[in-house]
N, C-alpha and C. Protein backbone atom coordinates (compact mmCIF):
# COMPACT_ATOMS: atom_id res chain seq x y z
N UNK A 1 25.37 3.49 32.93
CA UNK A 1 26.49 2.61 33.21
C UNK A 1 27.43 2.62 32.02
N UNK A 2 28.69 3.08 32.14
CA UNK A 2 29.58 3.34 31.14
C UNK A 2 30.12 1.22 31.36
N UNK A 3 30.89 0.98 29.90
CA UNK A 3 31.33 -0.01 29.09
C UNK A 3 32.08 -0.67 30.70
N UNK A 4 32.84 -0.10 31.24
CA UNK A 4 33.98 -0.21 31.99
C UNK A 4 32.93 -0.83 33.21
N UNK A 5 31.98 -0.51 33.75
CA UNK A 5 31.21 -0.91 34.88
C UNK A 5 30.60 -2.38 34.34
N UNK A 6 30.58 -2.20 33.12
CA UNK A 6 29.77 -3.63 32.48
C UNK A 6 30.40 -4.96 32.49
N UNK A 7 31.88 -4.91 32.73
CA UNK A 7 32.21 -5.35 32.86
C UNK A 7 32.04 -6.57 33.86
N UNK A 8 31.68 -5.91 35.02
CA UNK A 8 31.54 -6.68 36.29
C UNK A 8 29.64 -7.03 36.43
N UNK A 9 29.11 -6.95 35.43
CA UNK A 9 27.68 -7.23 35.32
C UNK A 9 27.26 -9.03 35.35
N UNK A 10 26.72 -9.60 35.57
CA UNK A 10 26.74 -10.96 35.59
C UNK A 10 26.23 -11.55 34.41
N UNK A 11 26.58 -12.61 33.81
CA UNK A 11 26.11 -13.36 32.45
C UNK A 11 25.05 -14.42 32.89
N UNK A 12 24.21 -15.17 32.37
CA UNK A 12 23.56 -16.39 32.28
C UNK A 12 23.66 -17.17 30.87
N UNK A 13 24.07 -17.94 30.63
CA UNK A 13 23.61 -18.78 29.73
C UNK A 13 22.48 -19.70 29.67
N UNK A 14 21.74 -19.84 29.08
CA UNK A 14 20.60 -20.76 28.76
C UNK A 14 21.00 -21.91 27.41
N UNK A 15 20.57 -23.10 27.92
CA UNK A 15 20.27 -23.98 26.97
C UNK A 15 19.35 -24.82 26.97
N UNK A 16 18.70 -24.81 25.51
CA UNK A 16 17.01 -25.04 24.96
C UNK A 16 16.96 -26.65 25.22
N UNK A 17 16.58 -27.30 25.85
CA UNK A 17 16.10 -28.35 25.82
C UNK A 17 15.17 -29.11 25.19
N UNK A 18 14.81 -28.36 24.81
CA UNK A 18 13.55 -28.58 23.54
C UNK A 18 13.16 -27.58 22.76
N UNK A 19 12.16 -27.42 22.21
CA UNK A 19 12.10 -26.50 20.53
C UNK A 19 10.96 -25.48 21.60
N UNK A 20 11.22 -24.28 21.58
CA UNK A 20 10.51 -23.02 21.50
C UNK A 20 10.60 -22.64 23.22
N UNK A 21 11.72 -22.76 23.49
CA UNK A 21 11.93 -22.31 24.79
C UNK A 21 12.06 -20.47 24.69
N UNK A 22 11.59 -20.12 25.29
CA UNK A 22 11.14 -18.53 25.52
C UNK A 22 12.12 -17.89 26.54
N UNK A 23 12.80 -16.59 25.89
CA UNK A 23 13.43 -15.87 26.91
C UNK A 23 13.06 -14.63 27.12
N UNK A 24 12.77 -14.17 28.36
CA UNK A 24 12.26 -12.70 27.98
C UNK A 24 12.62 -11.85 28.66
N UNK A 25 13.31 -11.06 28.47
CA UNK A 25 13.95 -9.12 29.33
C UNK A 25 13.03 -8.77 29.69
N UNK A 26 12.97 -8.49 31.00
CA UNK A 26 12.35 -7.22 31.61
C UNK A 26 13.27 -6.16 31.89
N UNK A 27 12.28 -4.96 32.12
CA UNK A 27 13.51 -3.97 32.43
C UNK A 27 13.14 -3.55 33.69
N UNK A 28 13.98 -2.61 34.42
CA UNK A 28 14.28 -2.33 35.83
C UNK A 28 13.56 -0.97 35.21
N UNK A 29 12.95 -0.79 37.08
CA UNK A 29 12.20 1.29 37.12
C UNK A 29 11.21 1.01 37.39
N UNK A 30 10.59 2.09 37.50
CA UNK A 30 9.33 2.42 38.24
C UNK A 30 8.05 1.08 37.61
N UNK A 31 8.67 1.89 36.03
CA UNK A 31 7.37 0.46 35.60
C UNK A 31 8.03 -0.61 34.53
N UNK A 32 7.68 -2.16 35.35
CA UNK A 32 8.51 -3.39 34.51
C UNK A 32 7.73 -3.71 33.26
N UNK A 33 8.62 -3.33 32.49
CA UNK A 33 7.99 -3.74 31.08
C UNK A 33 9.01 -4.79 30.66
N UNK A 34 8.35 -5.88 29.68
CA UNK A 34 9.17 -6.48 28.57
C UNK A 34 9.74 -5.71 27.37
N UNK A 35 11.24 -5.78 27.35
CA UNK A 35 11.62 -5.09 26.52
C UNK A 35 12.43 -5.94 25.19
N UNK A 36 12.42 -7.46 25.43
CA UNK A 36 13.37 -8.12 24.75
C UNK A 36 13.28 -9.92 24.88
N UNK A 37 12.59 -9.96 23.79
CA UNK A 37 12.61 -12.15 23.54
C UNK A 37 13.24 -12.40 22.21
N UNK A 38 13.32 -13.67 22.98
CA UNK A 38 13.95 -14.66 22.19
C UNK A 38 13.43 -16.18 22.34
N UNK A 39 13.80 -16.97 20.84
CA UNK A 39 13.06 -18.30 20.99
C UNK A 39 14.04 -18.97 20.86
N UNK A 40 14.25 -20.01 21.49
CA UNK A 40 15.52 -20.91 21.18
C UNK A 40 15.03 -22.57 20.43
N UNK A 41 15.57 -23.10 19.91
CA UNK A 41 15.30 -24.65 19.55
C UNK A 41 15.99 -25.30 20.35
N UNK A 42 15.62 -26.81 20.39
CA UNK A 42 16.09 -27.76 20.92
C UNK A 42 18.09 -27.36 20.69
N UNK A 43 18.56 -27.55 21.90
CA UNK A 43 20.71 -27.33 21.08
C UNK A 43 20.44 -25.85 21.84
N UNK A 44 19.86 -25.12 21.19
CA UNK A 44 20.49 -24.08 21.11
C UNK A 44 20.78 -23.03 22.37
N UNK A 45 22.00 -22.16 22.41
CA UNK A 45 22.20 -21.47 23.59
C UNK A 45 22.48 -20.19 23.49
N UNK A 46 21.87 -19.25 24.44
CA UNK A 46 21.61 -18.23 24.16
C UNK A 46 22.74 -17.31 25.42
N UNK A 47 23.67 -16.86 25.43
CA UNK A 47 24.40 -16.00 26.91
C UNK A 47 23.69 -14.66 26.94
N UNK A 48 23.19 -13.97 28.32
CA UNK A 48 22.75 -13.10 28.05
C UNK A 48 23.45 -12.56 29.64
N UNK A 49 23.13 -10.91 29.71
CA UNK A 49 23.94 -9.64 30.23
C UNK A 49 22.56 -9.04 31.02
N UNK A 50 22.92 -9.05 32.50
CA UNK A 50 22.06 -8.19 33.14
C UNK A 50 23.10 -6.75 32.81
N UNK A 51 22.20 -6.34 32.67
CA UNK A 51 22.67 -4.14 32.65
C UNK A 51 21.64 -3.69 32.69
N UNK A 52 21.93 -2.35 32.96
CA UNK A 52 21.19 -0.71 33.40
C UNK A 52 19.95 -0.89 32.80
N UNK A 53 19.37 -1.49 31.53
CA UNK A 53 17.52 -1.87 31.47
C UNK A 53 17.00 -3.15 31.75
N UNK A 54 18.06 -4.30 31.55
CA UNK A 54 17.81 -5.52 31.84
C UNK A 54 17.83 -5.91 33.68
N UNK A 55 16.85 -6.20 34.60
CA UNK A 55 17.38 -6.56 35.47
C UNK A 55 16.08 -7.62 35.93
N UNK A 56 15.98 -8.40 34.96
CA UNK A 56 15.69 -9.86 35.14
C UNK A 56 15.46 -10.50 33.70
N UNK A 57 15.59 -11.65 33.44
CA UNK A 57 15.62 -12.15 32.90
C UNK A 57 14.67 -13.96 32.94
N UNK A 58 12.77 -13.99 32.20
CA UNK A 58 12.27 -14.91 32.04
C UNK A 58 12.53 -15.95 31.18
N UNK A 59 12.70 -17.50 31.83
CA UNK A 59 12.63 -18.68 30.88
C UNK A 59 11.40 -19.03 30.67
N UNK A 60 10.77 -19.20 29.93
CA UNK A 60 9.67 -20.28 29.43
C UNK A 60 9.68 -21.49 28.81
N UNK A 61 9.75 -22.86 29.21
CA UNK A 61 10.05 -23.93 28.71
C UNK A 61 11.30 -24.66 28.96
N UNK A 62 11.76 -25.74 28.77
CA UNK A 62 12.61 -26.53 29.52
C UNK A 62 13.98 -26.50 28.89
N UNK A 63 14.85 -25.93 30.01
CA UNK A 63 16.03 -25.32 29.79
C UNK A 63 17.15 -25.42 31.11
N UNK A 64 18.37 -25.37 30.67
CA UNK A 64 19.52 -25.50 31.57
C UNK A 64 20.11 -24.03 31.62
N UNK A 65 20.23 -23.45 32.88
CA UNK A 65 20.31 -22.14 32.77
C UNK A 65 21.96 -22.39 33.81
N UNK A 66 22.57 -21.66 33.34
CA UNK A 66 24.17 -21.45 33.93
C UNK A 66 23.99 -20.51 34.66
N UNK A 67 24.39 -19.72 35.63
CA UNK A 67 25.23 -18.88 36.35
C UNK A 67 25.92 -18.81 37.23
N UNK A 68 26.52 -17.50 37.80
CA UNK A 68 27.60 -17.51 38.54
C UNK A 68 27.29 -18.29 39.79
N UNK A 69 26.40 -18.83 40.42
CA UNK A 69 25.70 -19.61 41.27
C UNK A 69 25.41 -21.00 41.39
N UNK A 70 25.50 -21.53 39.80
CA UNK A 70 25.43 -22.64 39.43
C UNK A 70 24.66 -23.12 38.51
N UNK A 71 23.92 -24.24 38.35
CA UNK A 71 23.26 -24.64 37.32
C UNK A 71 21.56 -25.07 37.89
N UNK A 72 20.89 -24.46 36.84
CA UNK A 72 19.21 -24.60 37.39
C UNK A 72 18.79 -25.30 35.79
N UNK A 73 17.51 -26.17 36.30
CA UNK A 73 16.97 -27.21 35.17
C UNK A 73 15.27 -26.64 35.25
N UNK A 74 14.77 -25.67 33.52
CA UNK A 74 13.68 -25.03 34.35
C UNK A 74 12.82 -26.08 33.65
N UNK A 75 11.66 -26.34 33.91
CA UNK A 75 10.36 -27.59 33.46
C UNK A 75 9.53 -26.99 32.93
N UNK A 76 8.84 -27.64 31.42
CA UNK A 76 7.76 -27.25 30.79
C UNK A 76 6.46 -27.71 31.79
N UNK A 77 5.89 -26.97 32.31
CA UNK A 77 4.56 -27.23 32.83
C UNK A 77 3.12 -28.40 32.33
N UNK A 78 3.52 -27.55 30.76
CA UNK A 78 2.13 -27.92 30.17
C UNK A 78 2.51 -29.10 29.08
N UNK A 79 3.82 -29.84 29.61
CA UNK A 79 3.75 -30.97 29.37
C UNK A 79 3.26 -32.13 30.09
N UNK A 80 3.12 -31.51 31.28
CA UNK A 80 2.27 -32.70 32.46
C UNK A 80 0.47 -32.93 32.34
């Protein structure tokens, strides 16, 4: 995917709701591997880019996630 196609790729933003919220790339193909994390703190926000290896993107922990779709609120589990 040349620069010019990337253009039209979709963004998400995430924001950490609390301290050690987990983001993690997978990549697209035959076989899904993790290719890419990140930890966020409480505040903090992270925008991230589906493209040509990225084609999903995991939250872990409680977070406000943006996209072109709208807004999702994800829940720490193993706080219950």
């Amino acid at each position: 995917m040349n620069e010019k196609n990337m253009e039209n790729t979709p963004y998400i933003c995430v924001k950490a709701l609390e301290k050690g919220v987990s983001i993690i790339g997978v990549t697209r193909g035959e076989v899904t591997k993790i290719h890419h994390t990140e930890k966020l703190d409480k505040g903090e926000v992270l925008i991230a880019q589906f493209t040509t290896n990225t084609s999903a993107i995991k939250i872990r922990g409680e977070a406000e996630i943006y996209t072109q779709f709208g807004t999702i609120q994800s829940e720490n589990f193993e706080k219950e």
